[in-house]
Protein backbone atom coordinates (compact mmCIF):
# COMPACT_ATOMS: atom_id res chain seq x y z
CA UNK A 1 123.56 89.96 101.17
CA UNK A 2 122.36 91.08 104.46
CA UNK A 3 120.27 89.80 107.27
CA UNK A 4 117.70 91.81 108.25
CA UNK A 5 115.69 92.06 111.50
CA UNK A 6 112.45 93.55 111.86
CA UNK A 7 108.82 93.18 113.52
CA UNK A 8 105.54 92.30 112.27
CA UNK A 9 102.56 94.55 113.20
CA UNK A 10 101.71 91.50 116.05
CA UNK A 11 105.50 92.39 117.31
CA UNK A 12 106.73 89.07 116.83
CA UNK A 13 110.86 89.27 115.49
CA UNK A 14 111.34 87.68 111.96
CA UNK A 15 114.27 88.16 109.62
CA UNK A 16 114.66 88.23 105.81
CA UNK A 17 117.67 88.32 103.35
CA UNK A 18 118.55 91.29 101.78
CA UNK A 19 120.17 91.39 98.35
CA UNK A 20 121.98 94.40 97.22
CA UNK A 21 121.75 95.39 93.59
CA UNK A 22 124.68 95.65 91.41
CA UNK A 23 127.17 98.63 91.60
CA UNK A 24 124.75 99.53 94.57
CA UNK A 25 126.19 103.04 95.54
CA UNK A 26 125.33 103.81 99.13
CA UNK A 27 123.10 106.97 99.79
CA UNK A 28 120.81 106.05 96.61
CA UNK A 29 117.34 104.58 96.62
CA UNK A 30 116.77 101.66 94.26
CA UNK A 31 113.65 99.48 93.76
CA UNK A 32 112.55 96.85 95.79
CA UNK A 33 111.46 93.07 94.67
CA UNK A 34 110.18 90.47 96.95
CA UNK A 35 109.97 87.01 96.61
CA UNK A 36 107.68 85.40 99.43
CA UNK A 37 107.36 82.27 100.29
CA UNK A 38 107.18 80.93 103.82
CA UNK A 39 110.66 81.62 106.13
CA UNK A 40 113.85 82.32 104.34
CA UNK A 41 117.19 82.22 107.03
CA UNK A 42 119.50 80.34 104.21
CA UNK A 43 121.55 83.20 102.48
CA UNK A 44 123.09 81.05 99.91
CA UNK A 45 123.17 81.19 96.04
CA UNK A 46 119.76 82.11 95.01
CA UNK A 47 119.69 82.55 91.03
CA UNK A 48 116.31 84.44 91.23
CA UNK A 49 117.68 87.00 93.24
CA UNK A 50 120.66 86.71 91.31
CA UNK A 51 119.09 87.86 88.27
CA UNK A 52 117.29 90.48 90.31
CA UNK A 53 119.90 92.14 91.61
CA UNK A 54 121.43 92.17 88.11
CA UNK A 55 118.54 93.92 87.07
CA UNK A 56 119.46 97.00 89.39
CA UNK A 57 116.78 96.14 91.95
CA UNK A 58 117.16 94.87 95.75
CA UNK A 59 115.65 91.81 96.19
CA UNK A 60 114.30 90.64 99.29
CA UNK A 61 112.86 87.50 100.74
CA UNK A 62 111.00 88.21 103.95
CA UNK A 63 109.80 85.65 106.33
CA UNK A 64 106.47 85.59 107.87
CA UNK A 65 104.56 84.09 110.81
CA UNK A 66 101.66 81.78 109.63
CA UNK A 67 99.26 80.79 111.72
CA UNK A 68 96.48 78.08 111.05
CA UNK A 69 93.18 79.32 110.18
CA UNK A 70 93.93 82.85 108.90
CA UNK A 71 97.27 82.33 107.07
CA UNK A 72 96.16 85.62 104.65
CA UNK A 73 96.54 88.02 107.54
CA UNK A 74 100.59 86.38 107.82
CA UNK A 75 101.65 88.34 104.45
CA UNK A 76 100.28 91.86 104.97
CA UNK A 77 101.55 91.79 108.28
CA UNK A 78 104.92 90.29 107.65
CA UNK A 79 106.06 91.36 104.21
CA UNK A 80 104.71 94.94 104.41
CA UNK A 81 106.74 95.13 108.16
CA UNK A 82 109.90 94.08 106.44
CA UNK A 83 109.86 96.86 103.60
CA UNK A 84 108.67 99.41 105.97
CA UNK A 85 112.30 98.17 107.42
CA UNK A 86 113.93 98.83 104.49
CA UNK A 87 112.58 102.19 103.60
CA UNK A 88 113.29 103.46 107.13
CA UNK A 89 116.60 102.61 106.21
CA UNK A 90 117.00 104.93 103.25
CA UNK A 91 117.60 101.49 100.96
CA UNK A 92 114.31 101.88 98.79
CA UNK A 93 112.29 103.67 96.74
CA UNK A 94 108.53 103.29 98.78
CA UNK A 95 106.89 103.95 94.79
CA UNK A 96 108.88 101.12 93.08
CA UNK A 97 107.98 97.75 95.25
CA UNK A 98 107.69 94.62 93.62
CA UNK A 99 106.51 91.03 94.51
CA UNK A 100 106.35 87.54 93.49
CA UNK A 101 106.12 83.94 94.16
CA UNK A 102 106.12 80.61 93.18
CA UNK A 103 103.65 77.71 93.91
CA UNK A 104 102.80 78.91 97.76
CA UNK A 105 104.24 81.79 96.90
CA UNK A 106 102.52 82.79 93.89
CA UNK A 107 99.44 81.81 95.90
CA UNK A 108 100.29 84.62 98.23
CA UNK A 109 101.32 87.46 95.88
CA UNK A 110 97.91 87.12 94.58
CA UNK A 111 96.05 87.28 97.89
CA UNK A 112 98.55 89.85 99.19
CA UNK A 113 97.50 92.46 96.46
CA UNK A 114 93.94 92.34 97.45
CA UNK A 115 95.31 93.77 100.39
CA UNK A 116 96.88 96.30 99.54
CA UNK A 117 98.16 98.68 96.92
CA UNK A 118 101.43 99.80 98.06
CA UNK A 119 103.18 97.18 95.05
CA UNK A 120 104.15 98.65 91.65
CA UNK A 121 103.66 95.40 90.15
CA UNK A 122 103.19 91.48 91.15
CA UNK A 123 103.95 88.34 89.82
CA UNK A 124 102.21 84.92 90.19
CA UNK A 125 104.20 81.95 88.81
CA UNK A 126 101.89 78.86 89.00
CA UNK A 127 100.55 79.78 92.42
CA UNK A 128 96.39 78.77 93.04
CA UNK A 129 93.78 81.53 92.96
CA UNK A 130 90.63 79.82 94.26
CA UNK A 131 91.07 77.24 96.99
CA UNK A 132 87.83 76.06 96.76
CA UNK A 133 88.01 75.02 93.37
CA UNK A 134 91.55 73.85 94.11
CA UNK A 135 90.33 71.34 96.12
CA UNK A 136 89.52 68.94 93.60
CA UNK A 137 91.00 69.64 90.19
CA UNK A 138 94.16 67.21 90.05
CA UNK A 139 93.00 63.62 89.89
CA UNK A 140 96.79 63.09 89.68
CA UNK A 141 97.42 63.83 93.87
CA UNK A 142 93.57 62.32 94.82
CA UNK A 143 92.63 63.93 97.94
CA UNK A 144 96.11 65.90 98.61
CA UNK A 145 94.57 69.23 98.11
CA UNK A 146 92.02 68.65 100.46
CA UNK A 147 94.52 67.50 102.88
CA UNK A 148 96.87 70.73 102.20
CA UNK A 149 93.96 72.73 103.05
CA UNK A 150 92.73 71.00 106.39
CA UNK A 151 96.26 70.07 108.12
CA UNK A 152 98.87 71.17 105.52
CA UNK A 153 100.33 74.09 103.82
CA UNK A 154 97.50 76.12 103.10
CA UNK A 155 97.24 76.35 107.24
CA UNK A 156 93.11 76.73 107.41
CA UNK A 157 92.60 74.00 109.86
CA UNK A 158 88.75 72.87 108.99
CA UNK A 159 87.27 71.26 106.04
CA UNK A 160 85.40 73.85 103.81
CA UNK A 161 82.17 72.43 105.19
CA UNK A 162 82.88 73.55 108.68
CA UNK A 163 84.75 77.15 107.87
CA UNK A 164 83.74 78.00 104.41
CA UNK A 165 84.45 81.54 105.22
CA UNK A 166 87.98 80.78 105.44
CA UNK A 167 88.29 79.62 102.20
CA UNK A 168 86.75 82.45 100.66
CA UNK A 169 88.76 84.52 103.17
CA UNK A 170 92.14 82.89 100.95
CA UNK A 171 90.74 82.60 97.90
CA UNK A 172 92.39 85.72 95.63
CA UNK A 173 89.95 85.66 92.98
CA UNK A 174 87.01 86.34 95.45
CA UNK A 175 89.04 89.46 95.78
CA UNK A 176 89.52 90.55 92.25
CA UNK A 177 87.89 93.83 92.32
CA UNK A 178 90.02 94.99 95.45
CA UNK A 179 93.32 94.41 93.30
CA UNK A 180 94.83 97.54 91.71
CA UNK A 181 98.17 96.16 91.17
CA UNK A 182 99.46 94.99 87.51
CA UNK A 183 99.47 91.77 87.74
CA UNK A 184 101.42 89.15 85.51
CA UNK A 185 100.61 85.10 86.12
CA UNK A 186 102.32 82.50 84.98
CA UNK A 187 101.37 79.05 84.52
CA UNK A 188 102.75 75.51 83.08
CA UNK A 189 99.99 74.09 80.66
CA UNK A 190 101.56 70.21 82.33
CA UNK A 191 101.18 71.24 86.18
CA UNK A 192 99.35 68.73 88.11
CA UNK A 193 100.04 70.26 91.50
CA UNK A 194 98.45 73.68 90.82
CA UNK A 195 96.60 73.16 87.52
CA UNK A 196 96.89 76.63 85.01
CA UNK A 197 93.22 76.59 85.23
CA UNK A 198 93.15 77.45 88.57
CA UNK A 199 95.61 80.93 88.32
CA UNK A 200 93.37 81.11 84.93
CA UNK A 201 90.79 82.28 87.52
CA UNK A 202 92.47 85.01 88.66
CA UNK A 203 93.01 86.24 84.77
CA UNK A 204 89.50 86.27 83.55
CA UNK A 205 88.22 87.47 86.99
CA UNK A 206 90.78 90.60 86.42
CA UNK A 207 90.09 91.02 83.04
CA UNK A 208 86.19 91.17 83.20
CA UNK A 209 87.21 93.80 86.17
CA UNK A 210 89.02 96.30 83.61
CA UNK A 211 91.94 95.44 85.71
CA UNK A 212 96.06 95.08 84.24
CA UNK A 213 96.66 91.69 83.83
CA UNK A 214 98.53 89.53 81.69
CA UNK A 215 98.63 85.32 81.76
CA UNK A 216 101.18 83.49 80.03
CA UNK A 217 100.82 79.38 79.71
CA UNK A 218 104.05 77.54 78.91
CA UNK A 219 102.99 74.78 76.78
CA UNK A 220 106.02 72.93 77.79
CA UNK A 221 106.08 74.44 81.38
CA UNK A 222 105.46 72.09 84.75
CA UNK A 223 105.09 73.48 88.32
CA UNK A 224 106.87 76.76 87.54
CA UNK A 225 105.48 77.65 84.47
CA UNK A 226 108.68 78.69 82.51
CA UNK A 227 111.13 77.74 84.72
CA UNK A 228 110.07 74.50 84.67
CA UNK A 229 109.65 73.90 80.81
CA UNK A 230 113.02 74.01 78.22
CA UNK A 231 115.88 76.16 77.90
CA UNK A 232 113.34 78.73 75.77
CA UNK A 233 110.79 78.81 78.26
CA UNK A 234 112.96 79.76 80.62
CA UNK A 235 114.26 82.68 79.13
CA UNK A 236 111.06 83.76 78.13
CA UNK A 237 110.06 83.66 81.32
CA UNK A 238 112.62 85.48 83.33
CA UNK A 239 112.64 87.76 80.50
CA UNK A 240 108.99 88.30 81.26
CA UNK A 241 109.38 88.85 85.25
CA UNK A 242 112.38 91.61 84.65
CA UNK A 243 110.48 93.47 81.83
CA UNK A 244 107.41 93.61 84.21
CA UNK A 245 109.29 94.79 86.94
CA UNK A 246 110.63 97.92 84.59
CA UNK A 247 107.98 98.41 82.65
CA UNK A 248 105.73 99.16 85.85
CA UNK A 249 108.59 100.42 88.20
CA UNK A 250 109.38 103.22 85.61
CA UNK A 251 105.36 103.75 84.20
CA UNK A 252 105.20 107.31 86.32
CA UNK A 253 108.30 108.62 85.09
CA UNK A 254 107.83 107.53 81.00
CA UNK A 255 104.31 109.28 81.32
């Protein structure tokens, strides 16, 4: 692994861990997969990257700088920064970029492909697609989603009643016909923190758009779809992720 330094189009310094693929032979260009989330400065054991790396593939967890009330703008400044990093150093291969999340993170590979089409492929793994409709749907956690929105994790800041716009603004499936990326989500049928309906969104949106999408529910999946259900599931699902990853990362040169 390696720490990695770089700016954000604001010019404020973040850092990300690097993860070097397998047999990694210096000179060569290899794929690139993200997995976003919020800050990552902890280089330890991480078995998703693990099984990344195996796959050939850097992987790469960038951090970002969120700020309340437009916490959208924090990916495609941050995350796109930290690959145009690594491609300046002759590491990757700028036509076979990857990204995905879970939970927040899911949330953001969704919203970050509305923004741009510089990914091969992305990944959603029980990550919400409409915050407005989020804001209501567990009677499990009451009024937590609300409060996630106003002063918590989702970083807007004002109830939907006084900044509506904002919650369009970071709602992914109000931004379905912008997304040109494949696009594989992945949900647990038992989640009560981000209900598969919600991603489900995001699918049918797609689909009615002509767009590539794909939505798997684990029947026996929780908050991480797969990786939260039984030993199966979670084969499935990795399986899943990595044959995503190839079958999009390699699409130009099977055709």
């Amino acid at each position: 692994t390696e720490l990695v330094k770089y700016l954000d189009s604001d010019g404020k310094e973040l850092y990300g861990i690097l993860y070097y693929p397998v047999n990694y032979e210096e000179g060569k260009k290899y794929p690139l997969v993200c997995e976003i989330y919020e800050t990552f400065f902890n280089n330890g054991y991480s078995y998703s990257m693990n099984l990344v790396a195996n796959a050939g593939y850097f992987g790469f967890k960038p951090s970002v700088n969120l700020i309340n009330g437009y916490p959208g703008e924090a990916w495609i400044k941050g995350i796109t920064s930290g690959i145009n990093k690594l491609i300046e150093k002759g590491l990757v291969d700028e036509d076979k970029l990857g990204v995905h999340g879970t939970s927040y993170g899911g949330y953001a590979a969704s919203l970050l492909i509305s923004q741009t089409d510089r990914f091969a492929a992305a990944i959603n793994i029980s990550g919400k697609t409409n915050i407005i409709s989020f804001l209501g749907d567990s009677p499990r956690i009451g009024t937590r989603n609300y409060s996630a929105a106003e002063v918590g994790q989702d970083r807007i800041g004002e109830t939907l009643w006084d900044a509506p716009l904002k919650y369009l603004n970071t709602s992914a499936v109000m931004f379905a016909d912008r997304i040109n990326t494949p696009h594989l989500l992945l949900t647990g049928d038992g989640d009560w923190t981000v209900p598969a309906l919600n991603t489900r969104e995001l699918y049918y949106a797609m689909r009615r758009l002509g767009k590539d999408v794909v939505w798997v529910n684990y029947i026996n999946g929780g908050h991480g779809a797969g990786g939260a259900s039984n030993e199966a599931g979670f084969i499935d699902q990795w399986d899943r992720i990595i044959n995503w990853y190839e079958e999009h990362f390699n699409k130009e040169d099977k055709e």
